[in-house]
PDB file of N, CA and C in Angstrom:
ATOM      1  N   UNK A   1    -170.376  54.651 156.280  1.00  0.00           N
ATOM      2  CA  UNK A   1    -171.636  55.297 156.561  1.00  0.00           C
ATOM      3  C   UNK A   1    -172.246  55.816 155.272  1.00  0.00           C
ATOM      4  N   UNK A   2    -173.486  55.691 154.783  1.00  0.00           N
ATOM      5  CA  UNK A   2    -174.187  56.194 154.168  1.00  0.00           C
ATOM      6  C   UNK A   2    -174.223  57.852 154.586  1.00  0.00           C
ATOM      7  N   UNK A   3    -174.855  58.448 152.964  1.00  0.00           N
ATOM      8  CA  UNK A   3    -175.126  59.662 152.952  1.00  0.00           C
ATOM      9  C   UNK A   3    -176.205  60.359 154.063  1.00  0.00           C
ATOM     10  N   UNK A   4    -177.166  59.345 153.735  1.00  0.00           N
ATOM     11  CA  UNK A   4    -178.609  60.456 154.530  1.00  0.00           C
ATOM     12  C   UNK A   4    -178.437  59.547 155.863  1.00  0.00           C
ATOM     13  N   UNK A   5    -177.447  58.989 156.191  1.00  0.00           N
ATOM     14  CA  UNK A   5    -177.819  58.591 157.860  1.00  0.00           C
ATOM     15  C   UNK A   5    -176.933  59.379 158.752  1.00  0.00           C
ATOM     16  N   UNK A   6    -176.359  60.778 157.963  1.00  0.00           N
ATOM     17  CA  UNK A   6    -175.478  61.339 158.891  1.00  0.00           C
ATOM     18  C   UNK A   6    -175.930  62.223 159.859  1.00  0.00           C
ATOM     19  N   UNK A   7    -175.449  62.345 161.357  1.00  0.00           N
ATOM     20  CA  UNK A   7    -176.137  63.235 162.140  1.00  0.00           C
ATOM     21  C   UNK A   7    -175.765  64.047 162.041  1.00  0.00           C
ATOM     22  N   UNK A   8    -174.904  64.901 161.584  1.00  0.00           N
ATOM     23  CA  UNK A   8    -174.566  65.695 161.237  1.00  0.00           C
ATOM     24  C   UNK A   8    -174.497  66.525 160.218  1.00  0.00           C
ATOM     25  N   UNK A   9    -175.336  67.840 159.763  1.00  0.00           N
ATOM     26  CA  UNK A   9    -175.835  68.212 158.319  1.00  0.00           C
ATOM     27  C   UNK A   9    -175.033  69.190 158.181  1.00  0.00           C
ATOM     28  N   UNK A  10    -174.499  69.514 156.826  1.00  0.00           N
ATOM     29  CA  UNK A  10    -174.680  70.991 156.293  1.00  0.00           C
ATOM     30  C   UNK A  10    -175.615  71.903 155.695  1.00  0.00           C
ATOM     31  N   UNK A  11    -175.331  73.200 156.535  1.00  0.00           N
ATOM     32  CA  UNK A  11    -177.005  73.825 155.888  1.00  0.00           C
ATOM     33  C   UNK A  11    -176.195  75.339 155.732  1.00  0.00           C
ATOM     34  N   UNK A  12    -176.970  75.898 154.855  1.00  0.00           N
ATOM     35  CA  UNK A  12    -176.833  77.019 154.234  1.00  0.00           C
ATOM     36  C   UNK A  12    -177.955  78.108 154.408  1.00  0.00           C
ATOM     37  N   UNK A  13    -177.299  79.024 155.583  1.00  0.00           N
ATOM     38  CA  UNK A  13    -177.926  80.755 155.703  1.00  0.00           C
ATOM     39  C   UNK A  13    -178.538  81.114 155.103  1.00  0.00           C
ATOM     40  N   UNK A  14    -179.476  81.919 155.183  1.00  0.00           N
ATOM     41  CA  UNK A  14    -179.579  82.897 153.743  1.00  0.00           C
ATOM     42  C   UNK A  14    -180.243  84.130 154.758  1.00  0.00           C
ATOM     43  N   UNK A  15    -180.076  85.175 154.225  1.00  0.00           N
ATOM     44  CA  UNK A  15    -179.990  86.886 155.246  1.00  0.00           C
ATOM     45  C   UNK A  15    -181.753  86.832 154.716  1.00  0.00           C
ATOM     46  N   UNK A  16    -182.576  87.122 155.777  1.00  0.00           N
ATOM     47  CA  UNK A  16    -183.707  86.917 155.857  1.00  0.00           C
ATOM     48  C   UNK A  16    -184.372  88.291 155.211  1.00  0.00           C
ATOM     49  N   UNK A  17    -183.848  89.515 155.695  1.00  0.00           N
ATOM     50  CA  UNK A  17    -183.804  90.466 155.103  1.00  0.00           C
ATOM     51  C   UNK A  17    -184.200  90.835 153.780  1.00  0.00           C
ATOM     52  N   UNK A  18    -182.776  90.365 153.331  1.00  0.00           N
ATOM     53  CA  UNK A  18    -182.387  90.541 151.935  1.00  0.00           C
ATOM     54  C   UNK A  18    -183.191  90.082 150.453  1.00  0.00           C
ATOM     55  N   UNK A  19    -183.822  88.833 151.279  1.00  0.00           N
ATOM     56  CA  UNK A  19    -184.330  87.735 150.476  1.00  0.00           C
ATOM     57  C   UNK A  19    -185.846  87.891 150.602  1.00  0.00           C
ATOM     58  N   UNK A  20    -185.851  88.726 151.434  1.00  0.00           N
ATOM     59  CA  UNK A  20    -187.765  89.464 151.220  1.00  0.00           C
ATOM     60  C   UNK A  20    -187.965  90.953 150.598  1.00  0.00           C
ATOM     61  N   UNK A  21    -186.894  91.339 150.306  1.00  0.00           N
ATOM     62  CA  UNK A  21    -186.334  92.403 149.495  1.00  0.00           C
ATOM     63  C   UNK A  21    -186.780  94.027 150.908  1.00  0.00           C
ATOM     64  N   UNK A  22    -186.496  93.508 152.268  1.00  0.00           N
ATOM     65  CA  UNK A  22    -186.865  94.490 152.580  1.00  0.00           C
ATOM     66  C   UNK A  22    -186.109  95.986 152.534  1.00  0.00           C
ATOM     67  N   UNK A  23    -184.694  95.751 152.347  1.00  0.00           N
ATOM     68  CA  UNK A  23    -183.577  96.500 152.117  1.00  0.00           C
ATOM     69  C   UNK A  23    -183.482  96.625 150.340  1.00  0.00           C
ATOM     70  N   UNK A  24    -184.224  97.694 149.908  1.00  0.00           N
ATOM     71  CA  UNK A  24    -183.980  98.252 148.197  1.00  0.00           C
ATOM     72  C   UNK A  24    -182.430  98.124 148.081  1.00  0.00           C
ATOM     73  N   UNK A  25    -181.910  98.860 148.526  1.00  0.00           N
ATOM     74  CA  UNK A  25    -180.154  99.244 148.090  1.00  0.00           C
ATOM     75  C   UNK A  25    -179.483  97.779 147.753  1.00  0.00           C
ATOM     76  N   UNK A  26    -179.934  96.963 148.626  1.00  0.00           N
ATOM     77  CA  UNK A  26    -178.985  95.900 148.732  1.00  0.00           C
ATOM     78  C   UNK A  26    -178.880  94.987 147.463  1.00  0.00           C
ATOM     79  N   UNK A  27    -177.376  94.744 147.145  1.00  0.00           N
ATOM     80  CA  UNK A  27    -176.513  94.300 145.974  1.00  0.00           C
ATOM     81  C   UNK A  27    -176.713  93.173 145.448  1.00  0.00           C
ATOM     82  N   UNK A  28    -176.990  92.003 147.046  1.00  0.00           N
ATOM     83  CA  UNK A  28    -176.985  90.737 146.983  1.00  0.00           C
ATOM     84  C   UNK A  28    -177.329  89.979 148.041  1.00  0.00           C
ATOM     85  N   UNK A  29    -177.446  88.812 148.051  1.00  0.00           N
ATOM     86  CA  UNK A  29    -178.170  88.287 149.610  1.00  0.00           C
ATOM     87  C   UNK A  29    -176.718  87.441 149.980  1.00  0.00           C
ATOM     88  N   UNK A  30    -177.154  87.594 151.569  1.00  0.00           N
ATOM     89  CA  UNK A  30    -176.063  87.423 152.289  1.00  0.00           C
ATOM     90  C   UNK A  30    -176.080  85.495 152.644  1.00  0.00           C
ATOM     91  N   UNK A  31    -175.035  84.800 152.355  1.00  0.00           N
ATOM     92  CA  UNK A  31    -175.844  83.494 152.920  1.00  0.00           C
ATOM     93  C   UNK A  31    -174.207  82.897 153.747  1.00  0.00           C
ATOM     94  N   UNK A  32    -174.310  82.020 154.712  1.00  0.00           N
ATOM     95  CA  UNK A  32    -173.044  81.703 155.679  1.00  0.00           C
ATOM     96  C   UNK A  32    -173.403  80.093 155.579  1.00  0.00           C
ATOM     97  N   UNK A  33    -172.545  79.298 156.085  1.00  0.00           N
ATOM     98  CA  UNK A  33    -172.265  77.485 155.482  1.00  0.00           C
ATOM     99  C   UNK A  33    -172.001  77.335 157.124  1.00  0.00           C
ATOM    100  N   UNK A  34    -173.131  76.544 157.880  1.00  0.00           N
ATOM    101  CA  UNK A  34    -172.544  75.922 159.062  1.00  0.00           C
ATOM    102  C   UNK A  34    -173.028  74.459 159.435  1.00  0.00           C
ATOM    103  N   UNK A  35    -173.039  73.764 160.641  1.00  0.00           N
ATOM    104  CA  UNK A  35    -173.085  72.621 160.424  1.00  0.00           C
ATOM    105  C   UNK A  35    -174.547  72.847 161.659  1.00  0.00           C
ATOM    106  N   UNK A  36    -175.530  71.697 161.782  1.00  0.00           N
ATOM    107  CA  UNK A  36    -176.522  71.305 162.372  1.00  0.00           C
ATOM    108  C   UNK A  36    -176.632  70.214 163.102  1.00  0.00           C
ATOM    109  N   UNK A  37    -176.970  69.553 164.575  1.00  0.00           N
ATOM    110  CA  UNK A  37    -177.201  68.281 164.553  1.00  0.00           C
ATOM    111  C   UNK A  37    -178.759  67.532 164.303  1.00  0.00           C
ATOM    112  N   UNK A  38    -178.849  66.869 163.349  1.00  0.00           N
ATOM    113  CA  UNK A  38    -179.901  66.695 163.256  1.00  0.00           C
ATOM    114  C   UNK A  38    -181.088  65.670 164.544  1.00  0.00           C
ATOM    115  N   UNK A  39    -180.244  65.366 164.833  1.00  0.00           N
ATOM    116  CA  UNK A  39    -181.223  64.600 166.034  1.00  0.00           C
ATOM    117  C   UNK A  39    -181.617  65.803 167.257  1.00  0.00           C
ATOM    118  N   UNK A  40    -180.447  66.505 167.712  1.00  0.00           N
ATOM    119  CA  UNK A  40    -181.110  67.617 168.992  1.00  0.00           C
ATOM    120  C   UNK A  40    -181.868  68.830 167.548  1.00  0.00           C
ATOM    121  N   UNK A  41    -181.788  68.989 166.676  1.00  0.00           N
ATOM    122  CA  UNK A  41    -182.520  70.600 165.967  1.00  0.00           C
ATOM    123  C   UNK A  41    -183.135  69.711 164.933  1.00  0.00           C
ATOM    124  N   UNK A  42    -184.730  69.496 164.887  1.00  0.00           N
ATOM    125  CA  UNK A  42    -184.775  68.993 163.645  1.00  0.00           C
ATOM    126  C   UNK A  42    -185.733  70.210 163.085  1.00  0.00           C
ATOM    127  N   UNK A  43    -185.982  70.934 163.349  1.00  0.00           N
ATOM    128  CA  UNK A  43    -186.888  72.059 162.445  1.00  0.00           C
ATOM    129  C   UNK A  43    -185.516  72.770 161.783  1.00  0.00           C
ATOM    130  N   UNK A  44    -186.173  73.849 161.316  1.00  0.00           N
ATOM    131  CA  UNK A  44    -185.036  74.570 161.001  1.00  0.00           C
ATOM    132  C   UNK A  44    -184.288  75.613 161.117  1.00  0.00           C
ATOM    133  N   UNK A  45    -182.881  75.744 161.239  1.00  0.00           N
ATOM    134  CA  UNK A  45    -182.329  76.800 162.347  1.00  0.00           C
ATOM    135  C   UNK A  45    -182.298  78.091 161.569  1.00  0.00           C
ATOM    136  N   UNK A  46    -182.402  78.940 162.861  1.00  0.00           N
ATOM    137  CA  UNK A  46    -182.688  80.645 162.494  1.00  0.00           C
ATOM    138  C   UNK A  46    -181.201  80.654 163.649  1.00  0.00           C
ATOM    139  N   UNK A  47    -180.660  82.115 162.878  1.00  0.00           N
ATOM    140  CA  UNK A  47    -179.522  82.634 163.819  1.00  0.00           C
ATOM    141  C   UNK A  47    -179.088  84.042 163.342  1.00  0.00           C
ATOM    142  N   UNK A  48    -178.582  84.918 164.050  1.00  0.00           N
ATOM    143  CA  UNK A  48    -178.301  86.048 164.067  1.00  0.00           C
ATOM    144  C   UNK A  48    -177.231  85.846 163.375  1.00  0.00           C
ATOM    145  N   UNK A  49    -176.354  86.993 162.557  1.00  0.00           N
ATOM    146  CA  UNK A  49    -175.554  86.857 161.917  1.00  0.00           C
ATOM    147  C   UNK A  49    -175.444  88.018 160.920  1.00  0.00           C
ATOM    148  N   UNK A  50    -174.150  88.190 160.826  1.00  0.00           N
ATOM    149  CA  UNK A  50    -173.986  90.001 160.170  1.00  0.00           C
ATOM    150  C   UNK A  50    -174.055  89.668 158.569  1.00  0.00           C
ATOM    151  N   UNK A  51    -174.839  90.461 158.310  1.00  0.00           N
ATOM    152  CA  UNK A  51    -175.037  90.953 156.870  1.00  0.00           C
ATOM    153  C   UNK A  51    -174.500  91.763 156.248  1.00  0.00           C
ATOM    154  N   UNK A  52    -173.287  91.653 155.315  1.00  0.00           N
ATOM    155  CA  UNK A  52    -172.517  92.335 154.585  1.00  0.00           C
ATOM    156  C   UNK A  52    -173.068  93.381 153.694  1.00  0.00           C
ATOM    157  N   UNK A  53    -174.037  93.367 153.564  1.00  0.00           N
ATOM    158  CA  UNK A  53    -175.237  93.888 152.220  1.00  0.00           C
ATOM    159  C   UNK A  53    -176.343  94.950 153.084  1.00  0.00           C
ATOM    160  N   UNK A  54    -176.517  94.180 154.354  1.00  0.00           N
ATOM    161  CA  UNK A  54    -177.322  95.146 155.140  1.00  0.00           C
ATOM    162  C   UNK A  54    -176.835  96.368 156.243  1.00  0.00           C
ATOM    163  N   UNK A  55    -175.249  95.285 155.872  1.00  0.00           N
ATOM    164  CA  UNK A  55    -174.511  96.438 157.172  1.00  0.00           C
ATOM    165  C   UNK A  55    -175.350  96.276 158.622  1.00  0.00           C
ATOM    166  N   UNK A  56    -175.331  95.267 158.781  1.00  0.00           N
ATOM    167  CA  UNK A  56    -176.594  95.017 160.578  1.00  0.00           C
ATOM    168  C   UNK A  56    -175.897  93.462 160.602  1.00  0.00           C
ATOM    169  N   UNK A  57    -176.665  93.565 161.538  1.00  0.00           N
ATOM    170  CA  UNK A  57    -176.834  91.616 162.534  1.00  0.00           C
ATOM    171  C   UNK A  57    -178.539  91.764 162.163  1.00  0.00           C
ATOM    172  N   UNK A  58    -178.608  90.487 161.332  1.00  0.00           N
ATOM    173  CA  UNK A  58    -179.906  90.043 161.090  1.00  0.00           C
ATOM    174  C   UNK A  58    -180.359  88.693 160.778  1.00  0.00           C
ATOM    175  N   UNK A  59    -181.495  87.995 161.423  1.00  0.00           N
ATOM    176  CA  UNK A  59    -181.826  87.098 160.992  1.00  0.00           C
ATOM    177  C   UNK A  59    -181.645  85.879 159.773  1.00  0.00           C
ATOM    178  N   UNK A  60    -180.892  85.077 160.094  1.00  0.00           N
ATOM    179  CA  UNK A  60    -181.159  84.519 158.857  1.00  0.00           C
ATOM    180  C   UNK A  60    -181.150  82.924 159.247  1.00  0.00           C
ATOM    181  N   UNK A  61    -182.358  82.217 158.142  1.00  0.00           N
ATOM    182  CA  UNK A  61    -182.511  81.248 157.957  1.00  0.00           C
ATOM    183  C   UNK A  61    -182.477  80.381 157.402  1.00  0.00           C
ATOM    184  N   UNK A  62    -182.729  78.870 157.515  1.00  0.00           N
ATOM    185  CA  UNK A  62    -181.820  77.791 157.012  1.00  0.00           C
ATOM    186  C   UNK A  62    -182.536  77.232 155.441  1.00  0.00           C
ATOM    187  N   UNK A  63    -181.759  77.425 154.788  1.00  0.00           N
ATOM    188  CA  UNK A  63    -182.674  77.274 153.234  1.00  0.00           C
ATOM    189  C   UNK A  63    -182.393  75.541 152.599  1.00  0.00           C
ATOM    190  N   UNK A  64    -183.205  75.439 151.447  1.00  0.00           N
ATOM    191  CA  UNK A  64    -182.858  74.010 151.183  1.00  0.00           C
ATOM    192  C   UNK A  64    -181.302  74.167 149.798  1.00  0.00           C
ATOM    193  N   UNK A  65    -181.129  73.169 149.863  1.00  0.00           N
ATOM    194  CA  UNK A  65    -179.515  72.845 148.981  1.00  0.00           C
ATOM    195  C   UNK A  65    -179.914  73.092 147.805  1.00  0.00           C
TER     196      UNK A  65
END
């Protein structure tokens, strides 16, 4: 199998928060590694998910590689 014909992607988090700087204090942005199928999700995935930096469950979305 070729590279780009896989249905199956890896995509990379990033704490939505963090990365709009709405939290001053915070150290660093939070980002988590999960997998996607690309044929049922083709926009791009948003998911709840705890933020080490924000100390919460917050938004975060799917960034490019």
């Amino acid at each position: 199998m070729s590279k780009g014909k896989d249905v199956r992607v890896r995509v990379i988090l990033e704490c939505t928060s963090c990365r709009n700087g709405v939290n001053k204090v915070s150290r660093g942005i939070s980002r988590h590694i999960t997998q996607k199928n690309r044929h049922n999700t083709p926009n791009r995935l948003e998911l709840r998910k705890f933020c080490p930096y924000c100390y919460k469950h917050t938004i975060h979305g799917e960034i490019k590689k």
